[in-house]
Protein backbone atom coordinates (compact mmCIF):
# COMPACT_ATOMS: atom_id res chain seq x y z
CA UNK A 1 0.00 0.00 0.00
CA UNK A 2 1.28 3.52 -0.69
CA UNK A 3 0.52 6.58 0.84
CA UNK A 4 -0.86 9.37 -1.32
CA UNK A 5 0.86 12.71 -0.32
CA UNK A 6 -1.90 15.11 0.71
CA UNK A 7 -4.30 12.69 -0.83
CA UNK A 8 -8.24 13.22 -0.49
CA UNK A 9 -11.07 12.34 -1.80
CA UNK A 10 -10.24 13.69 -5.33
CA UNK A 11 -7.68 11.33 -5.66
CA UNK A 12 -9.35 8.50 -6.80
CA UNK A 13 -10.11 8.74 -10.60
CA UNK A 14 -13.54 10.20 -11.97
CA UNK A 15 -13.56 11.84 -8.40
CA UNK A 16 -14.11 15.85 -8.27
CA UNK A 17 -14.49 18.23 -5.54
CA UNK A 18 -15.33 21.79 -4.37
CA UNK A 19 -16.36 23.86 -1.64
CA UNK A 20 -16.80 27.69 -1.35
CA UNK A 21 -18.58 30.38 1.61
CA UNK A 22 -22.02 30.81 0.53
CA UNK A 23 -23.43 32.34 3.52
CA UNK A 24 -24.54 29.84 6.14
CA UNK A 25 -21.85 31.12 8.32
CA UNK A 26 -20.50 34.12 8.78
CA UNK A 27 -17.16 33.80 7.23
CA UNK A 28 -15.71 30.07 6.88
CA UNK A 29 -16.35 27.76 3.90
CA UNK A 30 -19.59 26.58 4.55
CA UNK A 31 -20.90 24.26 1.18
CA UNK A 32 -18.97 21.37 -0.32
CA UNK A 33 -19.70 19.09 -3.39
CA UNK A 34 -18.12 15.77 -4.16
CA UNK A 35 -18.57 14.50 -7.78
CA UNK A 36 -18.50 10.97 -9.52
CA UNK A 37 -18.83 11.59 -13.30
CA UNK A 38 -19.90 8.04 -13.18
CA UNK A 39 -22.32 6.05 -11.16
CA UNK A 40 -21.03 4.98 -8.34
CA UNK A 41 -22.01 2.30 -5.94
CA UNK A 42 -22.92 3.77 -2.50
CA UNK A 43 -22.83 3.03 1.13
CA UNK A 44 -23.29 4.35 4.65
CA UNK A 45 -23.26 3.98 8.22
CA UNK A 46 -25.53 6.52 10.15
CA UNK A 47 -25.88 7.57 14.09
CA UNK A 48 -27.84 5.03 16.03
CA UNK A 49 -29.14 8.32 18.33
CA UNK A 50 -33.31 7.96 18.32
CA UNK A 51 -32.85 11.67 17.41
CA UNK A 52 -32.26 11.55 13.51
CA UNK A 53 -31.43 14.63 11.55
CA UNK A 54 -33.25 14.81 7.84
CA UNK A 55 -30.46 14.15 5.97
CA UNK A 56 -29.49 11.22 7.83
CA UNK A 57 -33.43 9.46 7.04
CA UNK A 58 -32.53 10.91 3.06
CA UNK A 59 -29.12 9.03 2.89
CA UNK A 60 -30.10 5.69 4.92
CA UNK A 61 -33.10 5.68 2.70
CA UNK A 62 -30.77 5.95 -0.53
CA UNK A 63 -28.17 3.96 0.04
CA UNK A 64 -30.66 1.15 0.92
CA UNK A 65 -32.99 1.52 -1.94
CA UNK A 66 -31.15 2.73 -4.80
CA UNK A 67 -27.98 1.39 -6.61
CA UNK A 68 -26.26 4.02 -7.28
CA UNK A 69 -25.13 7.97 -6.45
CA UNK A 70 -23.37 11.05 -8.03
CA UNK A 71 -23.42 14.07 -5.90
CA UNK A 72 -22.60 14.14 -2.18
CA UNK A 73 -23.59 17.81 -1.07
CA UNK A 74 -22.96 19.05 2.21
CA UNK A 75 -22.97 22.24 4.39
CA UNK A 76 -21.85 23.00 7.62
CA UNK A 77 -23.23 25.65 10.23
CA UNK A 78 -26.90 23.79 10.53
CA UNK A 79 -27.01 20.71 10.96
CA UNK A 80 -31.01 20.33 9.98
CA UNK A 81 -31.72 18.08 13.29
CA UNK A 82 -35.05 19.13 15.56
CA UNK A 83 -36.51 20.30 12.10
CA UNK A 84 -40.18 18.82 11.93
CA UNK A 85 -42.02 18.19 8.60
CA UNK A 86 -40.23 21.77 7.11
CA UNK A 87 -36.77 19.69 7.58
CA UNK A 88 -37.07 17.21 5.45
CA UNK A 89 -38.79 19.18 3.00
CA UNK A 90 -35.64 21.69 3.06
CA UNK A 91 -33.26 18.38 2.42
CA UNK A 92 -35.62 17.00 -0.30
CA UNK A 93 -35.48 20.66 -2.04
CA UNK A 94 -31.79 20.92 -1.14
CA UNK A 95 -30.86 17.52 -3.47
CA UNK A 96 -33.28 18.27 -6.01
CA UNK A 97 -31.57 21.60 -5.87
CA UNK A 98 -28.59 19.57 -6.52
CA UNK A 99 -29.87 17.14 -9.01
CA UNK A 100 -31.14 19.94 -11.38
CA UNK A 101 -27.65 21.74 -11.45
CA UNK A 102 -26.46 18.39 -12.25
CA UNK A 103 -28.88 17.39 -15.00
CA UNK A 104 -29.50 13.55 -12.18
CA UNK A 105 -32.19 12.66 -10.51
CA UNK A 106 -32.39 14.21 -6.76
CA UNK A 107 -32.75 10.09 -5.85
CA UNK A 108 -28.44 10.19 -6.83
CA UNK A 109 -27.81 12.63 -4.48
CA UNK A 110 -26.60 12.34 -0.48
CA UNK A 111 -27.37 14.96 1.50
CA UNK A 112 -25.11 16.05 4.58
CA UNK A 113 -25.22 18.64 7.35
CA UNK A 114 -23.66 19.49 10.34
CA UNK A 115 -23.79 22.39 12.51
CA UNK A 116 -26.77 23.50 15.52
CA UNK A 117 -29.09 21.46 15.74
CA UNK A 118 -33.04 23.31 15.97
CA UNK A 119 -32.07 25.50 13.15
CA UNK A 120 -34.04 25.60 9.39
CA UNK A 121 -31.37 25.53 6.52
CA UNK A 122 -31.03 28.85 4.94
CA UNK A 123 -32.89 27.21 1.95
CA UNK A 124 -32.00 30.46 -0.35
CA UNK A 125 -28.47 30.71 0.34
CA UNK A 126 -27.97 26.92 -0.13
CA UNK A 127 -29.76 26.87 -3.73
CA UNK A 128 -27.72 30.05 -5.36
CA UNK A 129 -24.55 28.68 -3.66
CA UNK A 130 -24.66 25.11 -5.18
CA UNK A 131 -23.98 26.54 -9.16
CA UNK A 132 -21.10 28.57 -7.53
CA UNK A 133 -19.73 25.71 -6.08
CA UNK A 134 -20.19 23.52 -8.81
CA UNK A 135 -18.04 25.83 -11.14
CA UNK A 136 -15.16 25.27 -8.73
CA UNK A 137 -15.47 21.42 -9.09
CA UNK A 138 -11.72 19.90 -10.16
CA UNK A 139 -10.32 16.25 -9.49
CA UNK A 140 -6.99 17.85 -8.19
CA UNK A 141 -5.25 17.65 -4.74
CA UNK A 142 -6.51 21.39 -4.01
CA UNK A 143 -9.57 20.59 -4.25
CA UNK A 144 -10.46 17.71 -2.30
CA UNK A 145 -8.28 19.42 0.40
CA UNK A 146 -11.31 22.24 0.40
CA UNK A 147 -13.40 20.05 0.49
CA UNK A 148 -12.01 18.79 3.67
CA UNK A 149 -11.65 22.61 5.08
CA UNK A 150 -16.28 23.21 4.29
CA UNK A 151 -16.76 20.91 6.01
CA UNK A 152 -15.58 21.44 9.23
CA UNK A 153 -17.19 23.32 12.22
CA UNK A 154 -15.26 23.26 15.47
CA UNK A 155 -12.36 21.21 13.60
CA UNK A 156 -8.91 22.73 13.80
CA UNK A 157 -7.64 21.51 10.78
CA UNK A 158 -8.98 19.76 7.82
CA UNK A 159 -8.50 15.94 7.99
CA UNK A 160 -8.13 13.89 4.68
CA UNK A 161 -5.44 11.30 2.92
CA UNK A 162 -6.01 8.44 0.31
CA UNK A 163 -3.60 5.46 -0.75
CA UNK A 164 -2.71 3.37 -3.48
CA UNK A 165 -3.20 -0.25 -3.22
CA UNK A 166 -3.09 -3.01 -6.64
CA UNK A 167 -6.09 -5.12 -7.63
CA UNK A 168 -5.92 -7.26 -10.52
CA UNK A 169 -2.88 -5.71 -11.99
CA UNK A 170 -4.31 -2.23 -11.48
CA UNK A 171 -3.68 0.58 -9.46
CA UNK A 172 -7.10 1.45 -6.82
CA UNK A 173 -6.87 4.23 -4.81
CA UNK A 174 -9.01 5.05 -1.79
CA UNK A 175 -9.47 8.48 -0.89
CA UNK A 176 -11.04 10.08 2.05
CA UNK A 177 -11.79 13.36 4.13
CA UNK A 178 -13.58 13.43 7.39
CA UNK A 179 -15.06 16.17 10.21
CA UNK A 180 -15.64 16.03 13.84
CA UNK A 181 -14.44 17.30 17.35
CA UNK A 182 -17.08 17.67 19.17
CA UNK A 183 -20.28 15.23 20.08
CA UNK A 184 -18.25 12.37 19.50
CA UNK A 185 -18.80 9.47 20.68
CA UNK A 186 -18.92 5.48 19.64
CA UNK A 187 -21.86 5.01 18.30
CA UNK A 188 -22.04 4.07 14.58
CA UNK A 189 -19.39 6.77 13.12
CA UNK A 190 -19.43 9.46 15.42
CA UNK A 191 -18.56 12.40 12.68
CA UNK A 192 -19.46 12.82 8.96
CA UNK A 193 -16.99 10.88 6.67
CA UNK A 194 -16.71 10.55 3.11
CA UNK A 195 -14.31 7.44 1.49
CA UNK A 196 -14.14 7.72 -2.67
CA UNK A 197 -12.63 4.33 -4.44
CA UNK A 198 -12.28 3.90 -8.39
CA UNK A 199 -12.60 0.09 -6.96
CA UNK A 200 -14.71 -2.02 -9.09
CA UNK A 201 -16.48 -3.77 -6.50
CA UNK A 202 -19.82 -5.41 -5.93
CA UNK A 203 -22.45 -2.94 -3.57
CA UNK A 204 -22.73 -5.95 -1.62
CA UNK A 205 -19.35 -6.62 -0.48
CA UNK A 206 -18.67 -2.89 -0.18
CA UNK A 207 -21.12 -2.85 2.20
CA UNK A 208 -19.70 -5.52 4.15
CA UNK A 209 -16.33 -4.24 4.29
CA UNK A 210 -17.10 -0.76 5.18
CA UNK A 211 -19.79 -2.20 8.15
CA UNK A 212 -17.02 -4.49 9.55
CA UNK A 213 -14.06 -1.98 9.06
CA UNK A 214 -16.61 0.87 11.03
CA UNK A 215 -16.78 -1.23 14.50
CA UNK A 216 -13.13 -1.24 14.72
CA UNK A 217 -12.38 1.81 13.59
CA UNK A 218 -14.67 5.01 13.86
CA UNK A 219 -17.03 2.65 16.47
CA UNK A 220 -13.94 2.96 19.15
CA UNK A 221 -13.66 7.12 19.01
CA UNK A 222 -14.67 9.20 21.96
CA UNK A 223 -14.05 12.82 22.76
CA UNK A 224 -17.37 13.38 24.85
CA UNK A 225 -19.70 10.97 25.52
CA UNK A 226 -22.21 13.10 23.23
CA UNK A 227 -23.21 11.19 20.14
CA UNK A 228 -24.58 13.25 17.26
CA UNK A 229 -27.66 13.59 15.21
CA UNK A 230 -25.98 13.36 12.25
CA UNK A 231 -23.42 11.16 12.28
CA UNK A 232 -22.52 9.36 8.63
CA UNK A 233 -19.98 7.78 6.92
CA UNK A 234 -20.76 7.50 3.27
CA UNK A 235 -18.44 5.47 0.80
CA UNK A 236 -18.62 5.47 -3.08
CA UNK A 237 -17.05 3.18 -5.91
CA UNK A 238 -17.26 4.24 -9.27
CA UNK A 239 -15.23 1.13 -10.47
CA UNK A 240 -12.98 3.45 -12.82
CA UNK A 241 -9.74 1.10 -11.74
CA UNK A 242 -11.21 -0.98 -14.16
CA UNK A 243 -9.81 -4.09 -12.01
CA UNK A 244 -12.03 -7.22 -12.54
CA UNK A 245 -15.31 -6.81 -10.08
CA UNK A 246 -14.82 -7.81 -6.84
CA UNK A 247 -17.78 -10.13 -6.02
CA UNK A 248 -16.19 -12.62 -3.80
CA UNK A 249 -14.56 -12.68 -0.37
CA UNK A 250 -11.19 -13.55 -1.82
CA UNK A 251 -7.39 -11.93 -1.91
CA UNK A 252 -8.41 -8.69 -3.77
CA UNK A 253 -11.45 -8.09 -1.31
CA UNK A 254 -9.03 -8.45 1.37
CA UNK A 255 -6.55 -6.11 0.01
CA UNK A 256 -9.48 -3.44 -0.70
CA UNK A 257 -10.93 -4.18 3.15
CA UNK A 258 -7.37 -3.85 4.50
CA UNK A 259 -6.79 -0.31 2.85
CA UNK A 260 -10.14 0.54 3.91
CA UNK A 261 -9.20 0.12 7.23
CA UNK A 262 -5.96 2.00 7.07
CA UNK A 263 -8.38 5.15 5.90
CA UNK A 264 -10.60 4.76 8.49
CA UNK A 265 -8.36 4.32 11.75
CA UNK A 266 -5.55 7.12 10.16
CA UNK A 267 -9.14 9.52 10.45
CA UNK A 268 -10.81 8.25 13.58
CA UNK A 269 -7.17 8.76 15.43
CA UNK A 270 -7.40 12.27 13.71
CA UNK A 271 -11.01 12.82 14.81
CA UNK A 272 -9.46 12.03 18.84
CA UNK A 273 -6.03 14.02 18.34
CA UNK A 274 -8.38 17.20 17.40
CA UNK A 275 -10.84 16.67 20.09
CA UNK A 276 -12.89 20.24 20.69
CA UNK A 277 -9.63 21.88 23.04
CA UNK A 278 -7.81 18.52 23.23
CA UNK A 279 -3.97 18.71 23.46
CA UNK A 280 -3.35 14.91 23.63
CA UNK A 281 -4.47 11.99 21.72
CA UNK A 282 -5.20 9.05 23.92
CA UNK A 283 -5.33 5.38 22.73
CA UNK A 284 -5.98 2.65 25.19
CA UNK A 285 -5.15 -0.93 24.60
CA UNK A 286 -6.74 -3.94 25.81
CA UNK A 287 -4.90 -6.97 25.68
CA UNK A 288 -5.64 -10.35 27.25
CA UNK A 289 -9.64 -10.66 27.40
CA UNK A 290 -11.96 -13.53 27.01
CA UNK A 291 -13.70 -12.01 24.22
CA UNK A 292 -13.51 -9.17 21.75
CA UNK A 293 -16.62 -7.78 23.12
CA UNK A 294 -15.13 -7.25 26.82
CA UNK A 295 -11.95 -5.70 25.20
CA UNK A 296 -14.15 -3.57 23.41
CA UNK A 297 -16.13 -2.66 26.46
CA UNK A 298 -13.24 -1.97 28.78
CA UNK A 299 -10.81 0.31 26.11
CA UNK A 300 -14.18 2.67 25.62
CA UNK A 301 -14.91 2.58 29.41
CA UNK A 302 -11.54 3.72 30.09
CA UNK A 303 -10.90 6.16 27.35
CA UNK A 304 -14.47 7.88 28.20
CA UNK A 305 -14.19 8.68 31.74
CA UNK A 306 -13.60 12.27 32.96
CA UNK A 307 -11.27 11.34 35.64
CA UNK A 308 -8.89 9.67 33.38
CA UNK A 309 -9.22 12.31 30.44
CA UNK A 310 -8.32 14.94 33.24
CA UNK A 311 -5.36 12.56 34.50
CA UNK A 312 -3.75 12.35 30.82
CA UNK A 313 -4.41 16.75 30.65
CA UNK A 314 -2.33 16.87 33.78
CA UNK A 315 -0.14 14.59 32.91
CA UNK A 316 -0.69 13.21 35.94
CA UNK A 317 0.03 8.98 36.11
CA UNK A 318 -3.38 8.40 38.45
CA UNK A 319 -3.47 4.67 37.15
CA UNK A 320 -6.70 4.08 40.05
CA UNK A 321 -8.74 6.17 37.50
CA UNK A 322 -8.23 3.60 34.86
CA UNK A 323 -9.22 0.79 36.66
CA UNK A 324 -11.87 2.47 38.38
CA UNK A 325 -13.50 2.76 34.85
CA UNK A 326 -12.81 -0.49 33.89
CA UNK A 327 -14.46 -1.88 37.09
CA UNK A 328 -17.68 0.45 36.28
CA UNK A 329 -17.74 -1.17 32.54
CA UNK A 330 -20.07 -4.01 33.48
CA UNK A 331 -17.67 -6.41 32.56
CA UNK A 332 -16.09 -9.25 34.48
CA UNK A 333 -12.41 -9.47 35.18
CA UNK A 334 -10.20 -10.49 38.20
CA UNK A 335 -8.34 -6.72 38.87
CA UNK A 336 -5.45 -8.61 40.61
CA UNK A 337 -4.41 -10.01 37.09
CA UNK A 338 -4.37 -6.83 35.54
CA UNK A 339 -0.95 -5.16 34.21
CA UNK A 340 -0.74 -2.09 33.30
CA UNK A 341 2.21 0.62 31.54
CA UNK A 342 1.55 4.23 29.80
CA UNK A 343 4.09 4.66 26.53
CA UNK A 344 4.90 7.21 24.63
CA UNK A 345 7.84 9.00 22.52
CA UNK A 346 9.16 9.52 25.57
CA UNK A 347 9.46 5.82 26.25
CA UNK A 348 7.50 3.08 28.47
CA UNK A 349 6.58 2.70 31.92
CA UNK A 350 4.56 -0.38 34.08
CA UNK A 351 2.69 1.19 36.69
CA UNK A 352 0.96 -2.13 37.55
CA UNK A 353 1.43 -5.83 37.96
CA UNK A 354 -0.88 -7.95 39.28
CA UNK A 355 -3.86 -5.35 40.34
CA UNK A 356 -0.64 -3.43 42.70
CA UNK A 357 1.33 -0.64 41.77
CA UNK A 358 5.05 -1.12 40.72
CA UNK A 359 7.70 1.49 42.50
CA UNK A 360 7.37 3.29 39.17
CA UNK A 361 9.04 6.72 38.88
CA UNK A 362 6.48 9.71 38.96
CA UNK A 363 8.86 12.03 37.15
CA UNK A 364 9.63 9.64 34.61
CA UNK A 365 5.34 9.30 34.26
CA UNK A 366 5.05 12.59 34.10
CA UNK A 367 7.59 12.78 31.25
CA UNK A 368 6.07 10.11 29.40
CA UNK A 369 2.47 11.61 29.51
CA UNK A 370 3.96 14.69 29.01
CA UNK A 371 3.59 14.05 25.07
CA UNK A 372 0.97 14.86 22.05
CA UNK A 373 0.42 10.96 21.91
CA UNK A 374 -0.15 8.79 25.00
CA UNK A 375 -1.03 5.38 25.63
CA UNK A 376 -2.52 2.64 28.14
CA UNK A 377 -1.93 -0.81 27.59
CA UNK A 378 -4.01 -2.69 29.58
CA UNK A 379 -3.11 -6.44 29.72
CA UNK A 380 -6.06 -8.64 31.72
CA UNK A 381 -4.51 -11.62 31.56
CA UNK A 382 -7.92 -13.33 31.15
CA UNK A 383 -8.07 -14.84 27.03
CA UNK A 384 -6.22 -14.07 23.44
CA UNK A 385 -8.77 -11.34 22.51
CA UNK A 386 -7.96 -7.04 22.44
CA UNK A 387 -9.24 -4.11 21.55
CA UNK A 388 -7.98 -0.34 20.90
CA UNK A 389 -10.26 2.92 21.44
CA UNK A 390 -9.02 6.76 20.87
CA UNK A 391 -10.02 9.80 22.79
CA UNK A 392 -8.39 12.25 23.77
CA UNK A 393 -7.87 14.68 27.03
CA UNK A 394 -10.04 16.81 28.93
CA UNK A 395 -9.01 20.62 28.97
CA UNK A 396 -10.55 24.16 29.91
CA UNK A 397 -10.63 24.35 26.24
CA UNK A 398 -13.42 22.30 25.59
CA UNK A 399 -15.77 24.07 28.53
CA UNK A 400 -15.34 27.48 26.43
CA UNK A 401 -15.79 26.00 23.18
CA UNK A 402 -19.65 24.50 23.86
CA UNK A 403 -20.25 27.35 26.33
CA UNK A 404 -20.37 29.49 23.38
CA UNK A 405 -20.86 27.53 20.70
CA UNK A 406 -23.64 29.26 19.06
CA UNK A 407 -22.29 32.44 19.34
């Protein structure tokens, strides 16, 4: 596999992008398009909150009805959640909107927003915007990175990369951008994502791979416990590789699902490491449990908890927070088997053996938490079967950022 310098979703072939201010905020780049000039198979995985924003009930109901899509549209600043009846007749206007500047049919085009929730889309703004931003549409590397930068609201940077992988003697790339740093938690996808592939593959098996992929990858992302209305990851094939079509579980599916997850854990670690006024990315490791589903449990359990995410911000080694937190998950272990060491650039520590602390060094803790990137390995000693989750720490930052949030 090779990595695509500042790849995004324009990097994959037949694959343009755009994005432009047209008014829904103040200032920022608020309106984004994403292109296939082919039909291309489409997936998604959407929030599992009761509270479902329109676009999310327009995508879930194309993706599972419909074959194929060529326009991804989305804006940032509302997110069209809370919206009654007038919502979803705003989202149905907004991709017929779409469709007619695109000479499709509004059932080939996804629909996302994100922004406050409660608020009607600026239905006016959004319609005379989408020509402007279609004008800007190109396939090259600047434009998929703007892409990237309309759709973000309390994102600090854009987030985006693709790679190169061979199928069938051809070159398939996988491209992807991604938003979210706030209201993120695992739950489906947490954030809205966007994966293009020139893979020729069957709808079937791309919806297999990207469902399996999602639970190891964007499923195991917290920053606060708060998971979104609008959370989506959509993925599109347009099959312009021109590699044989995938339709079986064999070595080429593999080496598609294997690249698929490289996108998706390089952006849900991105997702964590930008965490709304996070300085730290966290990752905890569970090693050692009976089953995947207790790993699972325990590495969310521990990277969700307050106490620890205010530990790692003060780089402070209070290991009694993380296994408070794993004793809280509701799953069963013996905490006098439990080993535990932080590790970081700054280089490894065991703070635990056997359920006791070890006569660690606090300085050298302190050092070693001290960095961007910090994390727990948690060995139970209790099966074969682990488990990673990302977060991130708990700051000032992110009090001040949601206290005035729709200001």
């Amino acid at each position: 596999m090779k990595i695509i310098e500042n790849g995004t979703v324009t990097s994959p072939i037949g694959f343009f992008g755009a994005g432009a201010h047209v008014g829904i905020k103040k200032e920022k780049k608020d309106l984004a398009l994403i292109y296939s000039q082919v039909d291309a198979k489409a997936v998604g995985t959407f929030t599992q909150n009761i509270v479902k924003a329109a676009p999310v009930l327009w995508d879930k109901m194309i993706v599972e009805n419909y074959d194929h899509a060529r326009v991804v549209a989305i804006n940032s600043g509302v997110a069209n959640a809370c919206t009654g009846d007038e919502g979803l007749i705003c989202n149905e206007q907004f991709a017929k909107s779409v469709a007619d500047c695109f000479n499709v049919e509004k059932e080939e085009v996804l629909i996302c927003s994100t922004g406050v929730i409660g608020k009607q889309l600026p239905m006016d703004k959004i319609i005379t915007g989408i020509p402007k931003v279609k004008q800007l549409l190109s396939d090259n590397q600047e434009a998929g990175v703007i892409v990237a930068q309309s759709i973000m609201t309390t994102d600090t940077m854009p987030k985006h990369l693709a790679v190169e992988i061979e199928i069938d003697n051809k070159i398939v790339t996988l491209g992807a951008c991604c938003k979210g740093s706030g209201m993120i938690h695992p739950n489906m996808a947490t954030m809205l994502g966007f994966i293009t592939t020139d893979c020729n593959i069957s709808k079937a098996l791309l919806n297999k791979a990207l469902k399996e992929v999602i639970q190891d990858t964007f499923n195991m992302v917290s920053v606060d416990r708060d998971t979104s209305t609008n959370d989506t990851v959509l993925l599109l094939a347009n099959g312009l590789a021109d590699n044989k079509e995938i339709v079986d579980e064999n070595e080429d599916y593999n080496t598609f699902k294997e690249a698929l997850y490289y996108v998706n854990e390089y952006l849900a670690k991105a997702i964590a490491g930008d965490g709304e006024g996070a300085t730290k990315l966290l990752e905890i490791q569970v090693l050692g449990a009976n089953s995947i589903k207790q790993a699972k449990v325990i590495a969310k359990s521990v990277c969700t908890s307050p106490l620890v995410k205010t530990a790692v911000y003060g780089n402070d080694a209070n290991w009694g927070r993380l296994l408070c937190a794993m004793g809280y998950s509701g799953e069963e272990f013996n905490p006098y088997d439990v080993d535990l060491s932080i590790e970081s650039e700054f280089g490894c520590l065991q703070l635990v053996t056997k359920g006791m602390a070890t006569d660690y060094d606090e300085q050298i803790a302190t050092k070693i938490l001290s960095s961007s990137e910090v994390k727990a390995i948690i060995n139970l000693h209790n099966g074969e079967c682990k488990a990673t989750a990302w977060g991130c720490d708990l700051t000032y930052d992110y009090i001040k950022i949601n206290a005035d949030y729709r200001s």
